[in-house]
C-alpha atoms as a PDB file:
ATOM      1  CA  UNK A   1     122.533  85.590 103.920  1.00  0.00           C
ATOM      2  CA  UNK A   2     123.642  87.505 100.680  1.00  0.00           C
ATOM      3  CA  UNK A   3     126.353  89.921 100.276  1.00  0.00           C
ATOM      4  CA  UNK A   4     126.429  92.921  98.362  1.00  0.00           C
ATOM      5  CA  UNK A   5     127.697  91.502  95.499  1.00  0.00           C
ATOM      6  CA  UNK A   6     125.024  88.858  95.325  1.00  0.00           C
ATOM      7  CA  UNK A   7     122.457  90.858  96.462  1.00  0.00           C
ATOM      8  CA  UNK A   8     123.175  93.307  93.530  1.00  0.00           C
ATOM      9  CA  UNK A   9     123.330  91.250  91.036  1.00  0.00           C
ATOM     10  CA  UNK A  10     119.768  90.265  91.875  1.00  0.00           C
ATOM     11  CA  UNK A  11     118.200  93.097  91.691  1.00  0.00           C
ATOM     12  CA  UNK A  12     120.421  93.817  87.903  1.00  0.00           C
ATOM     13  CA  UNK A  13     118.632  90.465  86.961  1.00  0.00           C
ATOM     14  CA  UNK A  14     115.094  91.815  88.163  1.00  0.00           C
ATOM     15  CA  UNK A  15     115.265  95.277  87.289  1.00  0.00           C
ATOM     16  CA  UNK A  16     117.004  95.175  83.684  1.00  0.00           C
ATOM     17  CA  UNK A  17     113.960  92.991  82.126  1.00  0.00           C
ATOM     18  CA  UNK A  18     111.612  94.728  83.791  1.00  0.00           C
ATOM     19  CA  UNK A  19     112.691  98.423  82.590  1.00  0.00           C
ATOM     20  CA  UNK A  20     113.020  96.282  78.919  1.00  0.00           C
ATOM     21  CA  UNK A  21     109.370  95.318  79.305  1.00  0.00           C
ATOM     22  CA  UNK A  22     108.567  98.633  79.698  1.00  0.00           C
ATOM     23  CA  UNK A  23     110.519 100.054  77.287  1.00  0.00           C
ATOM     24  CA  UNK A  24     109.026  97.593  74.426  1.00  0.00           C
ATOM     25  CA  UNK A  25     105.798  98.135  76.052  1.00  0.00           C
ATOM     26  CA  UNK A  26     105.757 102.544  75.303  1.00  0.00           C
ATOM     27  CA  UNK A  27     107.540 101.773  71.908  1.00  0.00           C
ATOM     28  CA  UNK A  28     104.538  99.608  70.808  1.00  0.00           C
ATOM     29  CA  UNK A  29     102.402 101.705  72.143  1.00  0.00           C
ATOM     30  CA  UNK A  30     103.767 105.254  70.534  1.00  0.00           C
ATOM     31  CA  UNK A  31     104.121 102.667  67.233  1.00  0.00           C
ATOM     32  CA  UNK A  32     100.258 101.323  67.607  1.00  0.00           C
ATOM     33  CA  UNK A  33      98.883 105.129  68.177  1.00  0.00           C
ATOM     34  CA  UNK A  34     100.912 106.402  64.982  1.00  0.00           C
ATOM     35  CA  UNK A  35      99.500 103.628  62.569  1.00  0.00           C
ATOM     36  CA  UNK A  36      96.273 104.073  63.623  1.00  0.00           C
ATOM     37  CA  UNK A  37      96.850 108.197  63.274  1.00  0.00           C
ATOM     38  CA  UNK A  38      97.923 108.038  60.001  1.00  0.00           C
ATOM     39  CA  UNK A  39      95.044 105.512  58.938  1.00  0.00           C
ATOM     40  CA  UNK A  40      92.901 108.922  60.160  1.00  0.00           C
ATOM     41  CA  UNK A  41      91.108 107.179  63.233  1.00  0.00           C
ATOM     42  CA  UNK A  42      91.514 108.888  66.499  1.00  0.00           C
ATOM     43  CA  UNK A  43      93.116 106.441  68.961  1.00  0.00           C
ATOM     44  CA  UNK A  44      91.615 108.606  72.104  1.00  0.00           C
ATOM     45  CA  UNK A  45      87.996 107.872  70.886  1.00  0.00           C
ATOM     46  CA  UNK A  46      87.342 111.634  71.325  1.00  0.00           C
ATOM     47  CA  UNK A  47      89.043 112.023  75.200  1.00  0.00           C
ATOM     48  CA  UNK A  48      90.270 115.432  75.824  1.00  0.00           C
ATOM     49  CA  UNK A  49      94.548 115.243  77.025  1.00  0.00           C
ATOM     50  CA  UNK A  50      92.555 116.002  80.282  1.00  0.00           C
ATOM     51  CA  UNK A  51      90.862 112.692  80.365  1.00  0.00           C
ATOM     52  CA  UNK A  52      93.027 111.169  78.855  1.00  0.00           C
ATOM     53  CA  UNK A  53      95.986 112.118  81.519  1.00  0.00           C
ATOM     54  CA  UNK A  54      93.338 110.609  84.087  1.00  0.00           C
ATOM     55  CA  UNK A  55      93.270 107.389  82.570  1.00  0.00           C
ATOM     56  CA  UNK A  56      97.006 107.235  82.118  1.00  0.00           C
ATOM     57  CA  UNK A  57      97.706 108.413  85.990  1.00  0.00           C
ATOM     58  CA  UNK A  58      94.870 105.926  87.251  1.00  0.00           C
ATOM     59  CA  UNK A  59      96.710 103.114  85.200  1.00  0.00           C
ATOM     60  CA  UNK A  60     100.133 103.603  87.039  1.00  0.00           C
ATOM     61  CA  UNK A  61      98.849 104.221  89.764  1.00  0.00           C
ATOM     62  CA  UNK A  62      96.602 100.917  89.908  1.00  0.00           C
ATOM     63  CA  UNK A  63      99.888  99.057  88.971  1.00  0.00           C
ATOM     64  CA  UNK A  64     102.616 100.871  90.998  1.00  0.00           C
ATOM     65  CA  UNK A  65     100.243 100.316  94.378  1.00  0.00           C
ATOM     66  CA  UNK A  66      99.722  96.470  93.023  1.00  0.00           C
ATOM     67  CA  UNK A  67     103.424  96.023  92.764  1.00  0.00           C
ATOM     68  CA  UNK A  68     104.436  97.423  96.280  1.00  0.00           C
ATOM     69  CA  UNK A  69     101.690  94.881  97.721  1.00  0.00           C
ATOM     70  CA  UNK A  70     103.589  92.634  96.038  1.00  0.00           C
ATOM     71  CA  UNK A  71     106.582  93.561  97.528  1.00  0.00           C
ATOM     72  CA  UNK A  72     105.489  93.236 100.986  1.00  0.00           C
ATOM     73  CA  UNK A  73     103.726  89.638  99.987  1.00  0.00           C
ATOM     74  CA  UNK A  74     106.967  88.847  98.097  1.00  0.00           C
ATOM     75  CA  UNK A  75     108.719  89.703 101.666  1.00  0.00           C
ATOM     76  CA  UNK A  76     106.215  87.908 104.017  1.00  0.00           C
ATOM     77  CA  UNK A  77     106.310  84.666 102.154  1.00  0.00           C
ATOM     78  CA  UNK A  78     110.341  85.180 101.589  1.00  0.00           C
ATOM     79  CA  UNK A  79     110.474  85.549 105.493  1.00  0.00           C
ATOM     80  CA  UNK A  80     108.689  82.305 106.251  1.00  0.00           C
ATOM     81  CA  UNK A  81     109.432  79.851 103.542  1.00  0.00           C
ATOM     82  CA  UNK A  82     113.292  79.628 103.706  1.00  0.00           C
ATOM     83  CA  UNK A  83     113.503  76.480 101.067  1.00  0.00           C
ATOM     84  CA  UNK A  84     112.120  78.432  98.245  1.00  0.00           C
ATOM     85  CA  UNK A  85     114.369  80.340  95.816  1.00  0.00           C
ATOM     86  CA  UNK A  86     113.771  84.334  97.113  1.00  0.00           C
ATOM     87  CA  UNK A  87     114.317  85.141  93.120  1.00  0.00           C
ATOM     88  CA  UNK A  88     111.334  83.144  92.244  1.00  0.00           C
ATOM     89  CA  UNK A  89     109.321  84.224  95.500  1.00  0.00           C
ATOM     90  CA  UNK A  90     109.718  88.282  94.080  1.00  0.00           C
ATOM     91  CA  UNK A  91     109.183  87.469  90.598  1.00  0.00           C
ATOM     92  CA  UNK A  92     106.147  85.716  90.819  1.00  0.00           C
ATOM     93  CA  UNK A  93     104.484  87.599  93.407  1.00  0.00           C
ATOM     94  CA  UNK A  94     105.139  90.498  91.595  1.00  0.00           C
ATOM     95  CA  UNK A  95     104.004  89.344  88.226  1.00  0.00           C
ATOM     96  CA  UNK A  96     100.757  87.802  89.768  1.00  0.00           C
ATOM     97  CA  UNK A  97      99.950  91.612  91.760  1.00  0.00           C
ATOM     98  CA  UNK A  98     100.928  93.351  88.173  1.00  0.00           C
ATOM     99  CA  UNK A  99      98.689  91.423  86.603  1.00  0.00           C
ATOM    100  CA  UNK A 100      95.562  92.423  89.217  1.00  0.00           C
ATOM    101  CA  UNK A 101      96.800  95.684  89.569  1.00  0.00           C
ATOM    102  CA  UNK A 102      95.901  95.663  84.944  1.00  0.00           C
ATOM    103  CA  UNK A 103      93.022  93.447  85.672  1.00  0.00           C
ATOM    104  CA  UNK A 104      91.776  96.282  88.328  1.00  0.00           C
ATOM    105  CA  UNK A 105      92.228  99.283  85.577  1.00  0.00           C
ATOM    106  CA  UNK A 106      90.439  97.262  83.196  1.00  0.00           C
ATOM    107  CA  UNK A 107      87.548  96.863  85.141  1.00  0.00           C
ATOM    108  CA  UNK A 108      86.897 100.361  86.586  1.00  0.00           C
ATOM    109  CA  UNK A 109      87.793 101.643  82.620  1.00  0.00           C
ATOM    110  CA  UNK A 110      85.367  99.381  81.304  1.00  0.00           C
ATOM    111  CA  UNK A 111      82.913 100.138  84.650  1.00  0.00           C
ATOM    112  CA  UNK A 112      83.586 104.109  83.757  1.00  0.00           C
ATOM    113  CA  UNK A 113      82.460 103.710  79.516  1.00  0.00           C
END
């Protein structure tokens, strides 16, 4: 069993890439939507900030439901295979649900065009 201390630093070692990932991930973004403003092309394809919003909310959504599956997998297998690593167990189950959770908003954006 971990202590607190242990325990904590854990979750520092999860959390702090993933909030960097994220971080590089809007900067990019913000960066990729400003070139292609000043090249005078509209990056929304003509969406409204109403549809557009929609998009963006179904997105996190898709991904933030994704991730707590992932959690509870991540937890399940944790609970019954006791000679893996729990560290590797959360990480990769949570990577491999992020990545359906995209793969789902991909295809009902590309099901919705």
């Amino acid at each position: 069993m971990l202590g607190f201390g242990e325990s904590f630093t854990i979750f520092l070692i999860i959390v702090f890439p993933i909030c960097g990932l994220i971080g590089y991930y809007i900067k990019t973004k913000n960066h990729e939507r400003l070139k292609l403003i000043e090249n005078g092309i509209n990056p929304d394809d003509g969406m409204n900030y109403t549809e557009y919003r929609r998009k963006a909310n179904l997105r996190t959504a898709i991904l933030l439901l994704s991730l707590g599956f992932g959690l509870i997998v991540a937890y399940i297998l944790s609970i019954n295979f006791h000679w893996i690593d729990k560290f590797i167990i959360y990480l990769s189950v949570l990577l491999i649900f992020g990545g359906f959770g995209f793969l789902i908003n991909y295809f009902i954006s590309k099901k919705g065009n």
